[in-house]
PDB file of N, CA and C in Angstrom:
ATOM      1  N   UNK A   1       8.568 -24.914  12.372  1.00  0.00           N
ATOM      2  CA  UNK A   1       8.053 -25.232  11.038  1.00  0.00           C
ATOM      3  C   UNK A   1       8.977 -26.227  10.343  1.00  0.00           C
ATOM      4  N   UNK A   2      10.359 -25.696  10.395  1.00  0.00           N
ATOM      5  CA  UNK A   2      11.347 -26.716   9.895  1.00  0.00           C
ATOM      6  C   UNK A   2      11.293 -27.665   9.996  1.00  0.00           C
ATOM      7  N   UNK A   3      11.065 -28.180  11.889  1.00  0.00           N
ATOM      8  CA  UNK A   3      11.419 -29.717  12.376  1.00  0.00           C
ATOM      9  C   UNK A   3      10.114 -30.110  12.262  1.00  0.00           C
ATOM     10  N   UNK A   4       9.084 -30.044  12.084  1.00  0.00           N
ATOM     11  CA  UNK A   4       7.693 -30.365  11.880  1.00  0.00           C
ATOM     12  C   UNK A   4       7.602 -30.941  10.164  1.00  0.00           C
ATOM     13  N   UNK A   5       8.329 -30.304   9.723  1.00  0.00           N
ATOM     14  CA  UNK A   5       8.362 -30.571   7.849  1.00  0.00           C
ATOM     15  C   UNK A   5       8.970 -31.951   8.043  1.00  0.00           C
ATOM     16  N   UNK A   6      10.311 -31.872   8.833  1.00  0.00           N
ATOM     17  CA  UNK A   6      10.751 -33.143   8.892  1.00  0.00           C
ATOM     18  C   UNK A   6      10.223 -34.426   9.325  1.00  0.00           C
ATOM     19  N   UNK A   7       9.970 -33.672  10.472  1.00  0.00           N
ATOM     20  CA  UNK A   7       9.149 -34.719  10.963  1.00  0.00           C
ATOM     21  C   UNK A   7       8.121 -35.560  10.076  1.00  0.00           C
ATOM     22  N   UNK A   8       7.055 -34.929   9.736  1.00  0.00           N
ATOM     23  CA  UNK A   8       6.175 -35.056   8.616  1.00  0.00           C
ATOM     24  C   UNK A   8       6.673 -36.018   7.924  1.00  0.00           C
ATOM     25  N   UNK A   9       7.504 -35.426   7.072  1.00  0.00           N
ATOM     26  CA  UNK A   9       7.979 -36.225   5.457  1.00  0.00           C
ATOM     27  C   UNK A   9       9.123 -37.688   6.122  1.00  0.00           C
ATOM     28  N   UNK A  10       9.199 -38.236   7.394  1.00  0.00           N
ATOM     29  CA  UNK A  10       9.732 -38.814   7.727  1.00  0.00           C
ATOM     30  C   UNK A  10       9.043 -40.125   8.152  1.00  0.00           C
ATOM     31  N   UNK A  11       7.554 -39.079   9.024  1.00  0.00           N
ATOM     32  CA  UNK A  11       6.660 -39.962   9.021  1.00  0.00           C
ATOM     33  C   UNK A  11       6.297 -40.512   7.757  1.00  0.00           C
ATOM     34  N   UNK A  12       5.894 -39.960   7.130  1.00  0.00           N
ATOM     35  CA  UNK A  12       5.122 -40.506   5.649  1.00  0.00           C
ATOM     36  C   UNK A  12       5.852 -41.325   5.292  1.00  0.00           C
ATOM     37  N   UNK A  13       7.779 -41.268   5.201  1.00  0.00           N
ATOM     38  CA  UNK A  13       8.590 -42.393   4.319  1.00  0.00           C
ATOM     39  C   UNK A  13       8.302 -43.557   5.197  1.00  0.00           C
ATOM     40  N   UNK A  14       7.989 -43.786   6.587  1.00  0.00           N
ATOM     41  CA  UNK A  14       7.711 -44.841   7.575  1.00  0.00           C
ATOM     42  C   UNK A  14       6.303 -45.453   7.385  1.00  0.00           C
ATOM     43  N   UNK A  15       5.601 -44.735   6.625  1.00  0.00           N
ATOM     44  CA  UNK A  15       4.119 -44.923   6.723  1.00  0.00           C
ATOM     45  C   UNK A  15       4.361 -45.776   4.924  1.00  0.00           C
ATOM     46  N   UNK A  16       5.051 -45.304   3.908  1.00  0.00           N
ATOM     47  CA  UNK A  16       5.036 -45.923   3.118  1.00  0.00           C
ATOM     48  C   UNK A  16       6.010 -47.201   2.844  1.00  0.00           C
ATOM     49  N   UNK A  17       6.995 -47.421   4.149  1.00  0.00           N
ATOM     50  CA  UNK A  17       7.879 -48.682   4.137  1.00  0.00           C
ATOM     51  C   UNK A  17       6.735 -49.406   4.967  1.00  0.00           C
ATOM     52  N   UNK A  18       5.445 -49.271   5.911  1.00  0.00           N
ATOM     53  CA  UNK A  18       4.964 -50.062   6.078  1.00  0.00           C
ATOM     54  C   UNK A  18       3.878 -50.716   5.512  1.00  0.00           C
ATOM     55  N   UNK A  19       3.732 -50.073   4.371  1.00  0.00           N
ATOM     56  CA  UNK A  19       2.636 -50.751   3.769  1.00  0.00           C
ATOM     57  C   UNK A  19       2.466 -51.427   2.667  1.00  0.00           C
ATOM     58  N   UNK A  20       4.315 -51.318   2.101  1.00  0.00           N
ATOM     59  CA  UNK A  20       5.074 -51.703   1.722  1.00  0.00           C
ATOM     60  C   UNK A  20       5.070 -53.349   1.951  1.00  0.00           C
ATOM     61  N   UNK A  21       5.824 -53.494   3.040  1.00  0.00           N
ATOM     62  CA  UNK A  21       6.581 -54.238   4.076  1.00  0.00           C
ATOM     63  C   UNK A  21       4.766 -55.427   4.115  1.00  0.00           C
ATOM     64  N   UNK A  22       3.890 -54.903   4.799  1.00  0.00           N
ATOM     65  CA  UNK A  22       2.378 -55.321   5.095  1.00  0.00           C
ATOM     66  C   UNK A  22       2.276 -55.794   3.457  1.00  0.00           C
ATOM     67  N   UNK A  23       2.383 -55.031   2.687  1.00  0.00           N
ATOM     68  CA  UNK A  23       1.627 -55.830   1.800  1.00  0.00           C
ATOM     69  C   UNK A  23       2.348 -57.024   0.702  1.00  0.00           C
ATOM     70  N   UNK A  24       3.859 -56.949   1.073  1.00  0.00           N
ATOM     71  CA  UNK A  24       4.465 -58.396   0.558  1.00  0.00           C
ATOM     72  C   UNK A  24       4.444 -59.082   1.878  1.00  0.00           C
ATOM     73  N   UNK A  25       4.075 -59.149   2.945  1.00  0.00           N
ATOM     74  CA  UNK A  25       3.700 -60.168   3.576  1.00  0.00           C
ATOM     75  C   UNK A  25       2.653 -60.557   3.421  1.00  0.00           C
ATOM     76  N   UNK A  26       1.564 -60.236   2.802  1.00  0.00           N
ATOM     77  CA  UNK A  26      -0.027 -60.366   2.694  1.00  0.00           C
ATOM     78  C   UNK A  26       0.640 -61.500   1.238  1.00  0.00           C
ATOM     79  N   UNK A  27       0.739 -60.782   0.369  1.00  0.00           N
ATOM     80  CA  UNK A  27       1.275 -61.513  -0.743  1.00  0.00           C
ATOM     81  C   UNK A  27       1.953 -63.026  -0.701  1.00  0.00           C
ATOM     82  N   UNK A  28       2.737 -62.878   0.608  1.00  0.00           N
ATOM     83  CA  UNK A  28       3.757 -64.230   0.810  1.00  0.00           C
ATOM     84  C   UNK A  28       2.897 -65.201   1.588  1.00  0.00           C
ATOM     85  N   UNK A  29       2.012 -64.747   2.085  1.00  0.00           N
ATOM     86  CA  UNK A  29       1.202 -65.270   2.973  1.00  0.00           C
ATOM     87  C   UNK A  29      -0.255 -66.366   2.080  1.00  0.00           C
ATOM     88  N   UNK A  30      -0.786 -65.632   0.694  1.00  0.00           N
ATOM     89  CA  UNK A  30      -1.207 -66.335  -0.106  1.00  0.00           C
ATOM     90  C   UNK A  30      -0.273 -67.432  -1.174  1.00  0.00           C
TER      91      UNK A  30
END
């Protein structure tokens, strides 16, 4: 349960640096 929480909330911080990341390149790109 522990390493699964981590996991999780680790994914998500990766999931929100990429869309992040995706969307000032979309930006730099116009």
């Amino acid at each position: 349960l522990f390493l699964n929480k981590r996991i999780t909330k680790s994914q998500v911080l990766l999931m929100q640096y990429d869309l992040e990341y995706v969307s000032q390149k979309s930006i730099k790109g116009q």
